[in-house]
Protein backbone atom coordinates (compact mmCIF):
# COMPACT_ATOMS: atom_id res chain seq x y z
CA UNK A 1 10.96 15.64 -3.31
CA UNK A 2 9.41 12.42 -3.92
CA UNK A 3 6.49 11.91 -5.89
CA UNK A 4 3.31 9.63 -6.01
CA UNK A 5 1.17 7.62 -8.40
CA UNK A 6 -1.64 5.61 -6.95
CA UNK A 7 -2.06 3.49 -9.92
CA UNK A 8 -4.50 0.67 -8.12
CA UNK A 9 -5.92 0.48 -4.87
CA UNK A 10 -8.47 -2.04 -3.79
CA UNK A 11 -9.41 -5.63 -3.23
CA UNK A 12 -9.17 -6.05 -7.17
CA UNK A 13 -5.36 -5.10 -7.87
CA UNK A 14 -2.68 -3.32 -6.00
CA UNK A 15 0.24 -0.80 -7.14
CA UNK A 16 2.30 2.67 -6.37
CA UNK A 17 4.67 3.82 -8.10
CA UNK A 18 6.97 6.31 -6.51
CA UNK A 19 9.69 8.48 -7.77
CA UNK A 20 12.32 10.51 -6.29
CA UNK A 21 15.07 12.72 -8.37
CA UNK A 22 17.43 9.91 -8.70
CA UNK A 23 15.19 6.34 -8.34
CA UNK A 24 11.78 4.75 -9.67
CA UNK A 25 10.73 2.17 -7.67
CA UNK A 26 7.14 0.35 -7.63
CA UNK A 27 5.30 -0.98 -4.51
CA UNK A 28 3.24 -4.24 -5.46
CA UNK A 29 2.00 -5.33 -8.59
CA UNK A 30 -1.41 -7.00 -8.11
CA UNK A 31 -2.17 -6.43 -12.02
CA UNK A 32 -1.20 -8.08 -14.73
CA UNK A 33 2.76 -7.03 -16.37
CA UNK A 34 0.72 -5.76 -19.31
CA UNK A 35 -1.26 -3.21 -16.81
CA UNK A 36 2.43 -2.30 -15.26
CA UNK A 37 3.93 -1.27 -18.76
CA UNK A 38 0.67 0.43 -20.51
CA UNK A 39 0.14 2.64 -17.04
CA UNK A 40 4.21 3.52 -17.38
CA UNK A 41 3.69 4.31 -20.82
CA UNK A 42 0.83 6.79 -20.03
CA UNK A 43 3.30 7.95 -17.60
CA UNK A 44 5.93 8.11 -20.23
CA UNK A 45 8.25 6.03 -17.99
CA UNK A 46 10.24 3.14 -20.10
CA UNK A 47 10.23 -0.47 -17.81
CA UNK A 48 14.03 -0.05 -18.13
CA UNK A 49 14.26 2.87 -15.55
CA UNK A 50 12.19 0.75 -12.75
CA UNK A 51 15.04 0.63 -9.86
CA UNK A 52 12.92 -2.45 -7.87
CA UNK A 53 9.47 -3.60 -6.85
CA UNK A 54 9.23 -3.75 -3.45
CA UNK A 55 6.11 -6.51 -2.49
CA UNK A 56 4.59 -6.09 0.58
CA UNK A 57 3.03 -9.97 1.16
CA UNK A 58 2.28 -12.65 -1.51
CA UNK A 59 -1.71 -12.17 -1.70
CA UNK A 60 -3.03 -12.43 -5.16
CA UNK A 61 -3.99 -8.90 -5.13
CA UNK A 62 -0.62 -7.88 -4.82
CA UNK A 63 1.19 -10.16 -6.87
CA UNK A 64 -0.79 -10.67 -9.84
CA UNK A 65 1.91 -9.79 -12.18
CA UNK A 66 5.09 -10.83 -10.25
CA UNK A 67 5.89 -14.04 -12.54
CA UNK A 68 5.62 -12.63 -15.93
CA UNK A 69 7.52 -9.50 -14.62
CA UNK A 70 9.97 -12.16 -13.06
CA UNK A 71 10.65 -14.00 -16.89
CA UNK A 72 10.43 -10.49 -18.96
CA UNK A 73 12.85 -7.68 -16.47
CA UNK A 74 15.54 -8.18 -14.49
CA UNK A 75 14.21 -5.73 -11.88
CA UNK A 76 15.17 -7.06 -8.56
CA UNK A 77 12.26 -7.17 -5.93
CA UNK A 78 12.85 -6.75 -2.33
CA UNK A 79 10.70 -8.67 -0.30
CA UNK A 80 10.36 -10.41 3.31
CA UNK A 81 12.04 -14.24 3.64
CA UNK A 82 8.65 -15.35 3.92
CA UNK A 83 7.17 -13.77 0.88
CA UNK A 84 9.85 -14.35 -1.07
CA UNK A 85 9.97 -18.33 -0.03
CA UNK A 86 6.37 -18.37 -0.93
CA UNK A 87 6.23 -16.93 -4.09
CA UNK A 88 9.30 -18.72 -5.29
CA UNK A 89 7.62 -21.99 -4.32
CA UNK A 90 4.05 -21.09 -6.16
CA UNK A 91 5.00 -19.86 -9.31
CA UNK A 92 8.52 -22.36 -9.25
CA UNK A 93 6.51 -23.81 -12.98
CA UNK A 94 6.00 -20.69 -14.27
CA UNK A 95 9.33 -19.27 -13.69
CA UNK A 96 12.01 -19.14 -17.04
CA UNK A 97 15.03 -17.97 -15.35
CA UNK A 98 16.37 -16.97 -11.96
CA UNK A 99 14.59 -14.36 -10.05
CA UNK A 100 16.14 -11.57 -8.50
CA UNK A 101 15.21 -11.03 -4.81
CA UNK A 102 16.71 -9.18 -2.40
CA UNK A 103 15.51 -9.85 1.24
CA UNK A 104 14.92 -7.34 3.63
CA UNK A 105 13.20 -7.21 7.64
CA UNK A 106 11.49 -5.13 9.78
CA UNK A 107 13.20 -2.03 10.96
CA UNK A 108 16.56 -2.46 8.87
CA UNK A 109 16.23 0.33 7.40
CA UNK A 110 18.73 0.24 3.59
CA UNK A 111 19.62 3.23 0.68
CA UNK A 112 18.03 2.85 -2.30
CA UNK A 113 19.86 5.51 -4.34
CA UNK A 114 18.20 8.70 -3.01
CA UNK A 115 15.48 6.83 -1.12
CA UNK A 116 15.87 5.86 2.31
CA UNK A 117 13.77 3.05 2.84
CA UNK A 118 12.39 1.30 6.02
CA UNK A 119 9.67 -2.35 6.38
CA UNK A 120 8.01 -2.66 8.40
CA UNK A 121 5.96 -5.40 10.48
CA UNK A 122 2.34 -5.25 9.66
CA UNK A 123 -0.42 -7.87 11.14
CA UNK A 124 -2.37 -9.73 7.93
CA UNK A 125 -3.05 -13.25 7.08
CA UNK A 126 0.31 -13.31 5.21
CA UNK A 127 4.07 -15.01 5.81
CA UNK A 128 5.57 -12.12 6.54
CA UNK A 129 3.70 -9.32 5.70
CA UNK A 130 5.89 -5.88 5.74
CA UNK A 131 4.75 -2.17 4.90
CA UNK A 132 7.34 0.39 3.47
CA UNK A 133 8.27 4.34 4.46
CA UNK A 134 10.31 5.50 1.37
CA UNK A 135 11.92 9.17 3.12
CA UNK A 136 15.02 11.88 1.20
CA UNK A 137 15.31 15.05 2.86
CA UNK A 138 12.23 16.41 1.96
CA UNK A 139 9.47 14.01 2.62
CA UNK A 140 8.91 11.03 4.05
CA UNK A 141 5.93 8.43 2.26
CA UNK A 142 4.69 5.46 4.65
CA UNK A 143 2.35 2.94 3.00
CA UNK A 144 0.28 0.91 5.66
CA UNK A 145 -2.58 -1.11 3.72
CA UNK A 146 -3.62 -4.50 4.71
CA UNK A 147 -3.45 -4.51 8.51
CA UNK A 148 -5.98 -6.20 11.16
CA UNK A 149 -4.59 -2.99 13.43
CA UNK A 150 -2.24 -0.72 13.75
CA UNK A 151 0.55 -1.60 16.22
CA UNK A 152 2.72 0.83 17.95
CA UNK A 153 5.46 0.06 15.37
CA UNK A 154 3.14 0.91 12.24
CA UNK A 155 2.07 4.11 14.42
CA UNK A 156 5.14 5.06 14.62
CA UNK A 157 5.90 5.09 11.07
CA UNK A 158 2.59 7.10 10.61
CA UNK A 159 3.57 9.78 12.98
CA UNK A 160 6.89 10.51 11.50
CA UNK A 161 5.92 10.79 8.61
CA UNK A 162 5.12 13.54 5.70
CA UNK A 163 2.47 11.73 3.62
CA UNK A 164 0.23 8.35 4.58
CA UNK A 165 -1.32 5.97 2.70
CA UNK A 166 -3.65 3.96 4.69
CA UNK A 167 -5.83 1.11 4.39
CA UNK A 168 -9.93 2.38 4.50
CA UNK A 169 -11.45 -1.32 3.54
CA UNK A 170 -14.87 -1.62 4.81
CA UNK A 171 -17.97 -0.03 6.32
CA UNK A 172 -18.94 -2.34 9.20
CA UNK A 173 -22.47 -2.57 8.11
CA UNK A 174 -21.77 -3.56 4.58
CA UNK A 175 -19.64 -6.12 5.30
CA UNK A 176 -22.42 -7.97 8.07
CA UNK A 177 -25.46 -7.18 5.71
CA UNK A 178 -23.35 -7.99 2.93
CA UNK A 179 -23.07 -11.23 1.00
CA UNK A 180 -19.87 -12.63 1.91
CA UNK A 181 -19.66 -15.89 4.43
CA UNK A 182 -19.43 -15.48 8.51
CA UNK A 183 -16.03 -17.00 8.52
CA UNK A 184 -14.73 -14.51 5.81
CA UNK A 185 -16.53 -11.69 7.68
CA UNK A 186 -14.40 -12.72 11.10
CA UNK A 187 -11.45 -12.87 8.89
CA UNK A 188 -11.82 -9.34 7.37
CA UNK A 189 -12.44 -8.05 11.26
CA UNK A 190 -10.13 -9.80 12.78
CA UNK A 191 -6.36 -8.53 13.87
CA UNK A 192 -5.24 -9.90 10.89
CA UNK A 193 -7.61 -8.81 8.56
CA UNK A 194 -8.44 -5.14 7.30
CA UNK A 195 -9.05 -1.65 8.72
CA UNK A 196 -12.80 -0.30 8.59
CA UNK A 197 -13.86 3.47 8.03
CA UNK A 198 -14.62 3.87 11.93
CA UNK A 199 -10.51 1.93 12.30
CA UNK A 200 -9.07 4.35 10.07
CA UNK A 201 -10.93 7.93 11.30
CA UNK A 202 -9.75 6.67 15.10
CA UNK A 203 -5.97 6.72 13.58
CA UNK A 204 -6.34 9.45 11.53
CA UNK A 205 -7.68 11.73 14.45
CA UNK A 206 -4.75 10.56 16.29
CA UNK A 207 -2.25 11.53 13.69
CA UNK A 208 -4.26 14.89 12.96
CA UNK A 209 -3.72 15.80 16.81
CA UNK A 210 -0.04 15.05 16.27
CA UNK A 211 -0.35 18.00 13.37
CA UNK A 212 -0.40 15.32 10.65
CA UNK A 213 -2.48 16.85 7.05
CA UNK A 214 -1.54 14.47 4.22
CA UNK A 215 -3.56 11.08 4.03
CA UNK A 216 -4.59 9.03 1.04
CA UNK A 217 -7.38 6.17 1.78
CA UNK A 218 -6.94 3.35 -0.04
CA UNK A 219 -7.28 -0.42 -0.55
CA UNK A 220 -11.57 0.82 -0.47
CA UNK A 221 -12.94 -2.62 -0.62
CA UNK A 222 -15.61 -3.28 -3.90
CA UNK A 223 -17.99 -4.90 -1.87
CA UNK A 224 -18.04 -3.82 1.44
CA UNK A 225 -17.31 -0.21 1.05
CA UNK A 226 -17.47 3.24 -1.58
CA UNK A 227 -15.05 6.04 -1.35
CA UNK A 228 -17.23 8.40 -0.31
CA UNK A 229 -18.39 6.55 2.91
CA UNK A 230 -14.80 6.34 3.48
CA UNK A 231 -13.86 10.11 2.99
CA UNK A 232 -16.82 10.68 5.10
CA UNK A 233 -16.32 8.65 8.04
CA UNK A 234 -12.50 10.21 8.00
CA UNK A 235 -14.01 13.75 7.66
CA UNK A 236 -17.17 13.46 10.28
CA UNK A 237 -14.64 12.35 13.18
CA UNK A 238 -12.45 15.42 12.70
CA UNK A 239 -14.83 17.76 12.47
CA UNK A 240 -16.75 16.26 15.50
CA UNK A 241 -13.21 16.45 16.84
CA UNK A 242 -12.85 20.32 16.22
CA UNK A 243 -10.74 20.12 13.37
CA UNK A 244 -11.02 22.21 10.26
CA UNK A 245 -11.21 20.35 7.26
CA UNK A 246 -9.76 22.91 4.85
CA UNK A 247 -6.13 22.10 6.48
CA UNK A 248 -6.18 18.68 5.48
CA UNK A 249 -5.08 16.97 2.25
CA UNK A 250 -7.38 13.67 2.50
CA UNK A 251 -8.35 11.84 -0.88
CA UNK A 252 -9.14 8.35 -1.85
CA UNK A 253 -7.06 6.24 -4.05
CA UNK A 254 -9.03 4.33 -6.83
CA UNK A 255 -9.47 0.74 -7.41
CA UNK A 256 -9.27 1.49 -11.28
CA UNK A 257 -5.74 2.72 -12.67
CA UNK A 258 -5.54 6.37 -11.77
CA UNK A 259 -2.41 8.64 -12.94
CA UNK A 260 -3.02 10.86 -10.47
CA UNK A 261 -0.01 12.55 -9.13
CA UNK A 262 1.24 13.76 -5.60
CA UNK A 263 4.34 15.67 -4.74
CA UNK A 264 4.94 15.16 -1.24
């Protein structure tokens, strides 16, 4: 069994936590180090029993915290060479002692106690941008946020998989009527930019005709986007697709820390 926290999703701050019987591990931590410790405190987890942060690319929103957590823990993070290289060069003044990194690639899949875990390659305006599946016996977790597309290699991580969390940034017509520039607008539609609602409910449907049930939406962008217009867009394509809703588990993860918990 492995279960799920959703602690932030969005533009504003990433960060998962996950925990199987044996290991605690975090994905991302795009909030500060005091946001990481009073959200495991709610959770009545002590910092000490955090196995590793796995980062998933160096953007702000998903690093935030990586320096301080860096000088206070010795929690080793597993990262891609290129994240790692960058991260080690930006915050190279703010760091009081020797990180601990361990570097992993796409596809080499490793044991982290109980967890199996397996990167892989995502396309985003990063180094080396990765996502992660984290599978035991019983379930297997992929988390795909962040990605211009999905490639057949992130696709088929989706499809093998027990429980999805996948990016649902922006509705197309908030982001052109909205007040960001035409360059960043490109950037956010490009192939290395973000999945929209209309992205998302395409990949979904596919999964859904595959017999997948279990999706979370997240990384909802603030400004060009609302979880409902997310859940909807994800919802009206099934249904115009002949699917019945009440067989799916679909919810949207919250830019605000959340404790909710799922047991995959």
């Amino acid at each position: 069994m492995l279960k799920l926290y959703p602690l932030y999703s969005g533009s504003s701050g990433n960060m998962y936590l996950i925990r199987s019987p044996k290991a605690t591990v975090i994905v991302d931590i795009g909030v500060s180090f005091k946001s990481l410790t009073e959200s495991l405190d709610t959770l009545g987890i002590n910092i000490s029993e955090i196995d590793a942060l796995f980062i998933t690319h160096e953007h702000i929103d998903h690093t935030k915290g990586v320096a301080t957590l860096i000088n206070k823990t010795d929690i080793p993070i597993y990262t891609s060479n290129g994240t790692k290289s960058y991260l080690l060069d930006k915050h190279k003044d703010k760091l009081k002692k020797e990180p601990v990194f361990v570097t992993v690639s796409q596809n080499n899949e490793f044991y982290l106690k109980d967890i199996k875990v397996t990167p892989f390659r995502i396309s985003h305006d990063a180094k080396e941008p990765l996502g992660f599946t984290f599978a035991n016996e019983e379930s297997k977790l992929t988390i795909a946020t962040d990605l211009g597309y999905v490639s057949d290699d992130v696709y088929k991580q989706l499809s093998d998989s027990t429980f999805t969390v996948l990016e649902c940034n922006y509705d197309r017509n908030l982001l052109m009527y909205g007040p960001y520039s035409y360059p960043l607008k490109c950037r956010i539609q490009s192939d290395i930019g973000h999945l929209s609602n209309d992205d998302t409910s395409d990949t979904i449907l596919c999964l859904a005709k595959e017999g997948k049930r279990n999706f979370l939406l997240g990384h909802i962008s603030e400004n060009n986007n609302e979880p409902e217009q997310a859940l909807f867009a994800v919802n009206q394509t099934l249904k115009e697709n002949g699917f019945d809703l009440n067989e799916f588990n679909i919810h949207c993860a919250t830019r605000d820390v959340s404790y909710e918990e799922y047991i995959l």
